[in-house]
C-alpha atoms as a PDB file:
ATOM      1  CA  UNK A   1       0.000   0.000   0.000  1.00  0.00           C
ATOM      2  CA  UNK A   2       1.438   3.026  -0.872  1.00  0.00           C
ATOM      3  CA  UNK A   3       0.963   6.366   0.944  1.00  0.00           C
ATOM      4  CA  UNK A   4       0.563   9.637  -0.764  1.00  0.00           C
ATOM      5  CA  UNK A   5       2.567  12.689   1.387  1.00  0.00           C
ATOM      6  CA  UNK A   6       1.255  15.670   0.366  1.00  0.00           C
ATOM      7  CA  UNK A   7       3.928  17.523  -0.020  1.00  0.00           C
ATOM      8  CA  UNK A   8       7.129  15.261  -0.583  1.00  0.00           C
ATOM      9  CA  UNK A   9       7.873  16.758  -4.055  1.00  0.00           C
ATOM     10  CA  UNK A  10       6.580  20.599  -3.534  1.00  0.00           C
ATOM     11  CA  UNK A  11       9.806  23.057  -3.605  1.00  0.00           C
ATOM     12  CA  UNK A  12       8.477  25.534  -6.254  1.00  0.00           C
ATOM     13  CA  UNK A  13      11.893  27.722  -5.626  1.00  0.00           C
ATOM     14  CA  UNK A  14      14.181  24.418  -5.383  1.00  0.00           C
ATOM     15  CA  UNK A  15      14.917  25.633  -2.013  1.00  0.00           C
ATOM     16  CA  UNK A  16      17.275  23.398   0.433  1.00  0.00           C
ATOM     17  CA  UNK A  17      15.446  24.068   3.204  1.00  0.00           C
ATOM     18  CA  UNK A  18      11.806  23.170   1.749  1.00  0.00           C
ATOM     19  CA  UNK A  19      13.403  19.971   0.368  1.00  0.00           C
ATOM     20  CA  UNK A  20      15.306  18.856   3.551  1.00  0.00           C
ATOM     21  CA  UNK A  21      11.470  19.496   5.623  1.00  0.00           C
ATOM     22  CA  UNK A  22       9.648  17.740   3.141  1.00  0.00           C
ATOM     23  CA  UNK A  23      12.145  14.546   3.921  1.00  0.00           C
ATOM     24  CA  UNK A  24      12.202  14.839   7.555  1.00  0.00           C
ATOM     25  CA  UNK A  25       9.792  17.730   8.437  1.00  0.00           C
ATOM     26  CA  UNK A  26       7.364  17.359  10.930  1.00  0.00           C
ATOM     27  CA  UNK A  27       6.903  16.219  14.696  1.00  0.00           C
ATOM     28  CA  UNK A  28       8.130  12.285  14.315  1.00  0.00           C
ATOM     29  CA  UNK A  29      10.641  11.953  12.152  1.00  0.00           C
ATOM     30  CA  UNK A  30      13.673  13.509  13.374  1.00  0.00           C
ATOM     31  CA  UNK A  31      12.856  11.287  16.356  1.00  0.00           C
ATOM     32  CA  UNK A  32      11.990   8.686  14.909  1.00  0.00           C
ATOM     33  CA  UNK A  33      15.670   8.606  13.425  1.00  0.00           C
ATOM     34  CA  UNK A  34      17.287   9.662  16.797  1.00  0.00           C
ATOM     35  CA  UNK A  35      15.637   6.894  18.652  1.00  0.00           C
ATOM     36  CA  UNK A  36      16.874   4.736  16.137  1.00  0.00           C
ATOM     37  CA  UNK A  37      20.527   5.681  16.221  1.00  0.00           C
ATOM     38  CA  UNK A  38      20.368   5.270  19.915  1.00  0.00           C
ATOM     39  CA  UNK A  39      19.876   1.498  19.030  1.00  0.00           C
ATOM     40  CA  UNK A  40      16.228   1.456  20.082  1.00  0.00           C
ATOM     41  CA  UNK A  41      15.507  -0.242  16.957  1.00  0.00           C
ATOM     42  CA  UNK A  42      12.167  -2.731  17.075  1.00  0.00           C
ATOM     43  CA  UNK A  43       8.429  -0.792  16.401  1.00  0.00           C
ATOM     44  CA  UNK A  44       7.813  -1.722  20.011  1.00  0.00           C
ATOM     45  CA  UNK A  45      11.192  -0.109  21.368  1.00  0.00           C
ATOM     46  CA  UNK A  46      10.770   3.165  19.103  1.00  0.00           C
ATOM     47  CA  UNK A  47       6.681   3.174  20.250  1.00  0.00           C
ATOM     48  CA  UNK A  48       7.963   2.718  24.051  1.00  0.00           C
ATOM     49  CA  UNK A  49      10.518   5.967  23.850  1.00  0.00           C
ATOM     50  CA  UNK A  50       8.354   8.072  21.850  1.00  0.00           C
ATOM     51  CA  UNK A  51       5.548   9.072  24.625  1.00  0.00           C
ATOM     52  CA  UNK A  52       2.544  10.534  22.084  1.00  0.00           C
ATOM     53  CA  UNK A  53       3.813   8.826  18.658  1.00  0.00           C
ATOM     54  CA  UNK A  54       0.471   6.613  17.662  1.00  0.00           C
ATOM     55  CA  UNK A  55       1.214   2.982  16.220  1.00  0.00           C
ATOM     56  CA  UNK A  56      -0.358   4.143  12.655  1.00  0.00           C
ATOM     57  CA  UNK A  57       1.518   7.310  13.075  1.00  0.00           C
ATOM     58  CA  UNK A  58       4.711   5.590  14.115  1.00  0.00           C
ATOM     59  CA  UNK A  59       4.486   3.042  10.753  1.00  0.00           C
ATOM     60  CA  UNK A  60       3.891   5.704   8.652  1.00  0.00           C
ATOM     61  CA  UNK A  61       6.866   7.275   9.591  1.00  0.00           C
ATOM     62  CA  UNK A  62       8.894   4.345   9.403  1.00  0.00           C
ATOM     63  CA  UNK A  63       7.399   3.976   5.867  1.00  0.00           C
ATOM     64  CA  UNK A  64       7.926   7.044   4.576  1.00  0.00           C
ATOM     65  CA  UNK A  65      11.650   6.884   5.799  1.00  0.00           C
ATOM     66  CA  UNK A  66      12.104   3.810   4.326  1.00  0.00           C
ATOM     67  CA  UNK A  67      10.844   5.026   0.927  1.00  0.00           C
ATOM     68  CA  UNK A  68      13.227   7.627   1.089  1.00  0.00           C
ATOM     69  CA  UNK A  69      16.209   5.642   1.579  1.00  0.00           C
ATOM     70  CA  UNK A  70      16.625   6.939   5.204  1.00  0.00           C
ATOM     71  CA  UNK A  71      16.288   3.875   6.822  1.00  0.00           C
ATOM     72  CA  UNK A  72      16.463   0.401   6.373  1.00  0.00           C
ATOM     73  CA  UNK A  73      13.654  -2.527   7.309  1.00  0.00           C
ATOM     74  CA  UNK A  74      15.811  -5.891   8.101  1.00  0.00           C
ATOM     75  CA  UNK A  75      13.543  -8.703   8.102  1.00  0.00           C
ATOM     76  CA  UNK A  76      14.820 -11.359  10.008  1.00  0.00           C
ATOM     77  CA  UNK A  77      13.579 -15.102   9.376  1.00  0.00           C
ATOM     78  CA  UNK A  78      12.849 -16.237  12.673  1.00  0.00           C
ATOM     79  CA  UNK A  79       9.638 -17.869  14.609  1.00  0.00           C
ATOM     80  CA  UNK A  80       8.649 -15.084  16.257  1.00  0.00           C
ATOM     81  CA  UNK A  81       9.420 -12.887  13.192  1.00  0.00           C
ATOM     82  CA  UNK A  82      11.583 -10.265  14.105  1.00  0.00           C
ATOM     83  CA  UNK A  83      12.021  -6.337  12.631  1.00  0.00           C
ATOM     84  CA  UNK A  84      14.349  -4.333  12.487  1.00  0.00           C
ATOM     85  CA  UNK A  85      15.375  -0.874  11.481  1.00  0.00           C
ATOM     86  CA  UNK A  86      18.893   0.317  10.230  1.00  0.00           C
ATOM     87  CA  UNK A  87      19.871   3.970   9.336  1.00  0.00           C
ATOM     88  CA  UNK A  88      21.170   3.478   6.269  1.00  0.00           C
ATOM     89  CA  UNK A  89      24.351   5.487   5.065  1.00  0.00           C
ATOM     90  CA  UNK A  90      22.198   7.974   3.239  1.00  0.00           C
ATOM     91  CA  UNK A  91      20.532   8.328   6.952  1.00  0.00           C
ATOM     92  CA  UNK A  92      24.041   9.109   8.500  1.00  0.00           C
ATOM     93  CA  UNK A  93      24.417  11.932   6.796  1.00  0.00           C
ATOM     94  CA  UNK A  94      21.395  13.478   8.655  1.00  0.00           C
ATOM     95  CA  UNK A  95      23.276  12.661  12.003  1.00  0.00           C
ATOM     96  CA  UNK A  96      25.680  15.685  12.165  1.00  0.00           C
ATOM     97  CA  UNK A  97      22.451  17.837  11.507  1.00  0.00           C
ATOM     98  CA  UNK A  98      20.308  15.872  14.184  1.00  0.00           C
ATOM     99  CA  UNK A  99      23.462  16.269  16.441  1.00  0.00           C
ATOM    100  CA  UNK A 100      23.422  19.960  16.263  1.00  0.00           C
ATOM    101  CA  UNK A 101      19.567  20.143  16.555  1.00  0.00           C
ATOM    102  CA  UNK A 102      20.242  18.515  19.831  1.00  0.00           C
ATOM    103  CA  UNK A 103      22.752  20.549  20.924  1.00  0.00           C
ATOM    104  CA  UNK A 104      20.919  23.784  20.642  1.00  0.00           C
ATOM    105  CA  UNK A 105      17.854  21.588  22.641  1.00  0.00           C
ATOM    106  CA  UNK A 106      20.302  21.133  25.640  1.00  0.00           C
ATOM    107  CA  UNK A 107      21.827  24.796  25.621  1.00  0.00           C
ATOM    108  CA  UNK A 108      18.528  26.358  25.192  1.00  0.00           C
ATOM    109  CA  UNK A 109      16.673  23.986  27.953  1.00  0.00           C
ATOM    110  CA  UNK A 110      19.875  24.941  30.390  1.00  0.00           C
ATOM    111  CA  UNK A 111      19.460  28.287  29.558  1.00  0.00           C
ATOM    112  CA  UNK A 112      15.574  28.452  30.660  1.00  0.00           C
ATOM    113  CA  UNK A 113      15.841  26.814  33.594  1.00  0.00           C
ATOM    114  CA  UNK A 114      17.918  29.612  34.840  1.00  0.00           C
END
């Protein structure tokens, strides 16, 4: 089943900006991908550290990543059948950018509890 994003392919002004939040824009997906690279990498895992993050909400994401090369699904052949999701190299190269999102979180959160 495929899902239809509304606005994957809109950058009228082929901005870098527009194109980078149409990939990973929104509320889940940066966390989705942070949670992931903190080896929390099974649905259930990524559902249980995302407090809010719906189950349709959370496979959408994961879809959605997926079909943009971000991550990887590993199925692995085993009775119970097991998941699993990999950031894939293309997905590293959001790290350095996650990594300073996170940074100015910290400084910012430091700074307001002062």
């Amino acid at each position: 089943m495929e899902t239809k994003r509304k606005n994957r392919d809109y950058n009228p002004a082929n901005c870098g900006v527009t194109y980078f939040l149409n990939r990973i824009g929104g509320k889940w997906k940066v966390l989705v991908i942070y949670t992931i690279s903190k080896k929390h990498n099974r649905f259930s895992l990524i559902h249980r550290v995302i407090p809010g993050i719906s189950k349709q909400m959370l496979v959408n994401q994961l879809r959605e990543l997926e079909e943009d090369g971000i991550l990887e699904r590993i199925i692995y052949a085993e009775i119970p059948p097991r998941v699993e999701y990999k950031i894939t190299i293309y997905g590293q190269s959001l790290m350095p950018v996650i990594g300073v999102i996170q940074d100015w979180g910290l400084k910012d959160l430091r700074k307001m509890k002062k």
